[in-house]
PDB file of N, CA and C in Angstrom:
ATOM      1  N   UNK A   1      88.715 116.322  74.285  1.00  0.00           N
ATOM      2  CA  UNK A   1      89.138 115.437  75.362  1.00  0.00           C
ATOM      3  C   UNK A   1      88.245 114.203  75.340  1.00  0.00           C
ATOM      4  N   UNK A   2      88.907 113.087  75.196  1.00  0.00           N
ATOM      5  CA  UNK A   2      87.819 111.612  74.842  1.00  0.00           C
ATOM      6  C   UNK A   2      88.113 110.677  77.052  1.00  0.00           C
ATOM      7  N   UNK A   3      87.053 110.872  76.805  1.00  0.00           N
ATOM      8  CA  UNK A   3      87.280 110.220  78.683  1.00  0.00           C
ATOM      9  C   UNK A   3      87.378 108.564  78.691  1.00  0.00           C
ATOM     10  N   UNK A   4      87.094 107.952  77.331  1.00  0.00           N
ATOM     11  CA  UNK A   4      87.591 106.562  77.112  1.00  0.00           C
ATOM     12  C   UNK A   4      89.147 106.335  77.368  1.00  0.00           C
ATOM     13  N   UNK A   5      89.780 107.135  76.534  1.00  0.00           N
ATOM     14  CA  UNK A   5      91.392 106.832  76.610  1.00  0.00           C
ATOM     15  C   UNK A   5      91.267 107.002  77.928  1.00  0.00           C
ATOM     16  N   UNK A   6      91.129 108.043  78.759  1.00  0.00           N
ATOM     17  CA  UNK A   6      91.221 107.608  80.613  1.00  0.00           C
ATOM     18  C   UNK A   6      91.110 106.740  80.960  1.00  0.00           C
ATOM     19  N   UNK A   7      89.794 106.053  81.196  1.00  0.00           N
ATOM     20  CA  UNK A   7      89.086 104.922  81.527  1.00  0.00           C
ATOM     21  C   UNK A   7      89.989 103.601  80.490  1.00  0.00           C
ATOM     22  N   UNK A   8      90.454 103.838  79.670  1.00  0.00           N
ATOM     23  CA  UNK A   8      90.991 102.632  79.264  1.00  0.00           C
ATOM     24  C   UNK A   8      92.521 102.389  79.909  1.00  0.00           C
ATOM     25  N   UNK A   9      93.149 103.685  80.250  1.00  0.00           N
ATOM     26  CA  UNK A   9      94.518 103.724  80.729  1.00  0.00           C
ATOM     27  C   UNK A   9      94.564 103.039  82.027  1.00  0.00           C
ATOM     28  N   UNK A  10      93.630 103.110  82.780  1.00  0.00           N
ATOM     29  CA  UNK A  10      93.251 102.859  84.599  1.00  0.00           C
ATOM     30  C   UNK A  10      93.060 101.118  84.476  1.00  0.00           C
ATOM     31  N   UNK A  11      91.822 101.265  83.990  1.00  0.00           N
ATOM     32  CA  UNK A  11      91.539  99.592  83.244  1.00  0.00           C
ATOM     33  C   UNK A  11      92.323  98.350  83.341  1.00  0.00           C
ATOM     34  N   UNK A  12      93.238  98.725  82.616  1.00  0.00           N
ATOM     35  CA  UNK A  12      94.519  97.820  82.193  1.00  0.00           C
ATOM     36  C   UNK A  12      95.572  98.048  82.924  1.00  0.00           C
ATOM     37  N   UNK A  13      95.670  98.208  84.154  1.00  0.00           N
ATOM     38  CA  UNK A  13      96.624  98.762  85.144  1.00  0.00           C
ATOM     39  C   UNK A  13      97.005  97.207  85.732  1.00  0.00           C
ATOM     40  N   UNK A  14      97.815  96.221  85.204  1.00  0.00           N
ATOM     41  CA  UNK A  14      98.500  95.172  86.646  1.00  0.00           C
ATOM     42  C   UNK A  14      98.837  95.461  87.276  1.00  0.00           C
ATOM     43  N   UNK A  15      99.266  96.116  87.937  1.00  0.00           N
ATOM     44  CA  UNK A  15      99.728  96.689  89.637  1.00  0.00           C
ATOM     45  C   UNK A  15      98.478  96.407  90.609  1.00  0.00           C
ATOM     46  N   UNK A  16      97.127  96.303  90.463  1.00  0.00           N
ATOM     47  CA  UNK A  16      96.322  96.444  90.721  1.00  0.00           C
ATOM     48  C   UNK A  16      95.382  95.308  91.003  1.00  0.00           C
ATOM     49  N   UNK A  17      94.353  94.651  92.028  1.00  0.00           N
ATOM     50  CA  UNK A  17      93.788  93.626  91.618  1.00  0.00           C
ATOM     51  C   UNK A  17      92.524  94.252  91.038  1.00  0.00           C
ATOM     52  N   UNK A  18      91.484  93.570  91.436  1.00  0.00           N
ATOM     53  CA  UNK A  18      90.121  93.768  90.606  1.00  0.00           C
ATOM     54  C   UNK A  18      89.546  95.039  91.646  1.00  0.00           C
ATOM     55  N   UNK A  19      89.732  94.651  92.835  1.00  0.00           N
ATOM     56  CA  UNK A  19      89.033  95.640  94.123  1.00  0.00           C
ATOM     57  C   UNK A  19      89.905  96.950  93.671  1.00  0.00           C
ATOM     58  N   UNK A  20      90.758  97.256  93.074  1.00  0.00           N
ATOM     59  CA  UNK A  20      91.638  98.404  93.142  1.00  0.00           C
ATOM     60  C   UNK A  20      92.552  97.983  94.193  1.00  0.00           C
ATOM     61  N   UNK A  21      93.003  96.838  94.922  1.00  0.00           N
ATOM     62  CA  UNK A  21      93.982  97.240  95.569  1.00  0.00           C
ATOM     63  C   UNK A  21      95.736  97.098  95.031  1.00  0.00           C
ATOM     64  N   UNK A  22      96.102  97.592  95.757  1.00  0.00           N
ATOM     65  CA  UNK A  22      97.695  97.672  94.821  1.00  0.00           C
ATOM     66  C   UNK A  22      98.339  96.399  95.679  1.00  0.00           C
ATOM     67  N   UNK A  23      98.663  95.513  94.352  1.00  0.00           N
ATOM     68  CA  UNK A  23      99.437  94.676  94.238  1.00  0.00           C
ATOM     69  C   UNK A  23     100.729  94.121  94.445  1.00  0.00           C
ATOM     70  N   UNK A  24     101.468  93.580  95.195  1.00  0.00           N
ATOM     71  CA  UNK A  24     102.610  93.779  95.439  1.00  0.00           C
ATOM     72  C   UNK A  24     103.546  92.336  94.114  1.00  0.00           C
ATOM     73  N   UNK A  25     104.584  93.070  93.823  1.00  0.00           N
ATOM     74  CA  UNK A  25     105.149  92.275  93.049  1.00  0.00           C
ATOM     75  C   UNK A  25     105.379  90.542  93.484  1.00  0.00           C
ATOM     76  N   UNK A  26     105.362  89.581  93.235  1.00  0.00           N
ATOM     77  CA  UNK A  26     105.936  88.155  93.557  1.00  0.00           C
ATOM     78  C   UNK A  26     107.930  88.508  93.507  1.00  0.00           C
ATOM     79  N   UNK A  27     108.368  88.616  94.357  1.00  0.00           N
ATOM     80  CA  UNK A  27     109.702  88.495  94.173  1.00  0.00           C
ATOM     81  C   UNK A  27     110.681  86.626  94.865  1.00  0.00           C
ATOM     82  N   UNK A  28     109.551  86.048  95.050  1.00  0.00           N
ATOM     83  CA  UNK A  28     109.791  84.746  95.760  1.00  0.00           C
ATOM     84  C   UNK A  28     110.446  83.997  94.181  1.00  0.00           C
ATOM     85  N   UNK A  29     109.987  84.698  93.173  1.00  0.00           N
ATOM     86  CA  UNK A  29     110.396  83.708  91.919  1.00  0.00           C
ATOM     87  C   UNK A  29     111.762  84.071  91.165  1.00  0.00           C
ATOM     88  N   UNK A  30     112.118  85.473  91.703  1.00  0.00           N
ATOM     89  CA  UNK A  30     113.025  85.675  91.037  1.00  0.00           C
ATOM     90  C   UNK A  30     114.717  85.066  91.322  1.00  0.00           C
ATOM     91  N   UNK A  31     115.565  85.274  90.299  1.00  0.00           N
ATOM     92  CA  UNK A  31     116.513  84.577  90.407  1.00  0.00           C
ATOM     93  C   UNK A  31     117.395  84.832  91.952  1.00  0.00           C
ATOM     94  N   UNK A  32     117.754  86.113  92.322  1.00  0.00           N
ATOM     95  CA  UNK A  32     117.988  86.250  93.069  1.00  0.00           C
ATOM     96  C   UNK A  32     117.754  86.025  94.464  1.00  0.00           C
ATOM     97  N   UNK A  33     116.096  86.317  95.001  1.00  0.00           N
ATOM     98  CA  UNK A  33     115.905  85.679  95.530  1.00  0.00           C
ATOM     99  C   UNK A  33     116.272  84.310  96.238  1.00  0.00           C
ATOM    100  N   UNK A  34     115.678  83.397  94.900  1.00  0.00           N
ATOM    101  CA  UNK A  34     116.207  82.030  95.181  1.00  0.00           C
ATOM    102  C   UNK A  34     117.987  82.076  95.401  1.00  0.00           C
ATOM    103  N   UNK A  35     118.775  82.345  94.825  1.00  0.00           N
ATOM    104  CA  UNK A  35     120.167  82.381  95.349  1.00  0.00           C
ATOM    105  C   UNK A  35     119.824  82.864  96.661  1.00  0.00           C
ATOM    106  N   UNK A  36     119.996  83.786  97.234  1.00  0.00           N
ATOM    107  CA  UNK A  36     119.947  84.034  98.538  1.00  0.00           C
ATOM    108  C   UNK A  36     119.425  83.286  99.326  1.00  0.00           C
ATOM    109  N   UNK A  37     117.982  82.408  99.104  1.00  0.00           N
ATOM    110  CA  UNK A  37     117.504  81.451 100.083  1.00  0.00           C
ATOM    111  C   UNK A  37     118.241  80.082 100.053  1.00  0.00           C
ATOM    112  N   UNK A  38     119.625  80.291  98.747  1.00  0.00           N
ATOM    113  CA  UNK A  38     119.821  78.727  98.930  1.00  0.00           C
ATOM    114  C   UNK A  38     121.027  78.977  99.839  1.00  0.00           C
ATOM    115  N   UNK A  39     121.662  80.122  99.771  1.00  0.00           N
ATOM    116  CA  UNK A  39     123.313  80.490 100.587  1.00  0.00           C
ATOM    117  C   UNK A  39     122.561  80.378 101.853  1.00  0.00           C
ATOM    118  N   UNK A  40     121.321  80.735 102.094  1.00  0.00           N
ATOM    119  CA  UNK A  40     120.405  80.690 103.635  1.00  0.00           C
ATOM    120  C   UNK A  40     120.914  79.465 104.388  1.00  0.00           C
ATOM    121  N   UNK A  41     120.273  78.727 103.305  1.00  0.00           N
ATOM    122  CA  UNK A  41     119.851  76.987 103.336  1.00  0.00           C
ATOM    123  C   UNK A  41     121.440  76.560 103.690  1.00  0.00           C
ATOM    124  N   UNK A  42     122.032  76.566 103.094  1.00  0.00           N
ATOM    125  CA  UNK A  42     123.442  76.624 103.418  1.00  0.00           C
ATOM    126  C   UNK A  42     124.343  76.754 104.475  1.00  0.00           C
ATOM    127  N   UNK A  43     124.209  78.130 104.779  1.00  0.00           N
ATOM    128  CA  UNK A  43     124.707  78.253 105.908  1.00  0.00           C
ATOM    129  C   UNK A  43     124.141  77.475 107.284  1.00  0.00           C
ATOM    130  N   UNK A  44     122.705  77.495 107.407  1.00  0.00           N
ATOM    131  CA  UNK A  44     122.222  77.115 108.502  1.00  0.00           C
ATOM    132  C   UNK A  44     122.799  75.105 108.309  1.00  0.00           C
ATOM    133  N   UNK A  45     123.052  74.885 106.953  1.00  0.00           N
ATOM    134  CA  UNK A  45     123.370  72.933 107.028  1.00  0.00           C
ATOM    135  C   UNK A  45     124.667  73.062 107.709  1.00  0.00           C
ATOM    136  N   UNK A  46     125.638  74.181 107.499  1.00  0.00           N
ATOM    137  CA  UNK A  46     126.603  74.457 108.278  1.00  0.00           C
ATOM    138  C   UNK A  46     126.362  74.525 109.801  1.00  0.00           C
ATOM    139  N   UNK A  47     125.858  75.228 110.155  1.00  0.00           N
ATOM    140  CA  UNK A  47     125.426  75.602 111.434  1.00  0.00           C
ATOM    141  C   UNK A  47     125.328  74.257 112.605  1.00  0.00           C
ATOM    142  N   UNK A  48     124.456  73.840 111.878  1.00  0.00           N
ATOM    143  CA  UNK A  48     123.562  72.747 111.961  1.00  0.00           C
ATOM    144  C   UNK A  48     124.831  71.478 112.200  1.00  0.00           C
ATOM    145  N   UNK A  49     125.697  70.901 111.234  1.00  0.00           N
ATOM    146  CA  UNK A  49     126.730  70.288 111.287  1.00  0.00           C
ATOM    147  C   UNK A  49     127.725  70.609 112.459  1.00  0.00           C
ATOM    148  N   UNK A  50     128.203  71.863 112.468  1.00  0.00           N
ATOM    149  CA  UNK A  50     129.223  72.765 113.957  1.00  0.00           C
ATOM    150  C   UNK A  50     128.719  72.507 115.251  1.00  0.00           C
ATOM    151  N   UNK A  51     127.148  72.049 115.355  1.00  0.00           N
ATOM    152  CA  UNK A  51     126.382  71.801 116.278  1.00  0.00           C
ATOM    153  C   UNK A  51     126.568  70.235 116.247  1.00  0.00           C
ATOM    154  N   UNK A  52     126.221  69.153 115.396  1.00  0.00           N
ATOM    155  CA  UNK A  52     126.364  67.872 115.744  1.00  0.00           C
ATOM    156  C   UNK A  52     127.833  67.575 116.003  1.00  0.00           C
ATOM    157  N   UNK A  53     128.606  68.319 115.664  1.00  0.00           N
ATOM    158  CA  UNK A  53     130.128  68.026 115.729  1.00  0.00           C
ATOM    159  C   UNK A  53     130.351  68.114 117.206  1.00  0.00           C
ATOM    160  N   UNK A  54     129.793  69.213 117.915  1.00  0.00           N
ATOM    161  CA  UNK A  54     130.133  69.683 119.266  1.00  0.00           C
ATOM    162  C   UNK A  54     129.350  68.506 119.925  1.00  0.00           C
ATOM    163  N   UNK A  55     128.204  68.390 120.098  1.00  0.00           N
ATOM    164  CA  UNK A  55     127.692  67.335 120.335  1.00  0.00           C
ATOM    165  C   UNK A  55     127.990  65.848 120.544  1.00  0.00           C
ATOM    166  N   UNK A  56     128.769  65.672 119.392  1.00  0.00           N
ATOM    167  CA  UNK A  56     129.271  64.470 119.240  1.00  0.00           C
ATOM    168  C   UNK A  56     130.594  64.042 120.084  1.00  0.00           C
ATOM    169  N   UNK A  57     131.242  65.504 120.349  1.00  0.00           N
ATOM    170  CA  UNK A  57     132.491  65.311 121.198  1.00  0.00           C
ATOM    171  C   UNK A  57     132.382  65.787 122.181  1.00  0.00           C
ATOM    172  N   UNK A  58     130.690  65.596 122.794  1.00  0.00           N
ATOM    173  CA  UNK A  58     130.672  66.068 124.326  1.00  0.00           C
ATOM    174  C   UNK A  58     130.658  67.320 124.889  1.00  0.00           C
ATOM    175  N   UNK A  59     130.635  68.385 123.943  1.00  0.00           N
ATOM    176  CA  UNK A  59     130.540  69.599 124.258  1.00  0.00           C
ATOM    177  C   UNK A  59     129.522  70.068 124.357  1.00  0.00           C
TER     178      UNK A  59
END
């Protein structure tokens, strides 16, 4: 039993920062993400428009 291969398996762990704490993935970059924040973005310019419209005609 070699206790290096252990110690080397743990080591090299990215999930992980330096303190040992566990890491949470970045999902702000992924593709999906971004689609979803732009249909967000979207809807609310909608929103946003249904509101100056009402506005505009006194409602």
């Amino acid at each position: 039993m070699n206790n290096d291969d252990d110690l080397e398996k743990t080591s090299h762990n990215p999930s992980t920062d330096t303190s040992g704490t566990q890491v949470e993935s970045d999902v702000e970059d992924s593709p999906t993400s971004a689609q979803t924040e732009e249909e967000e973005a979207e809807a609310l310019r909608r929103k946003i428009a249904e509101i100056e419209r009402k506005v505009a005609d006194g409602h």
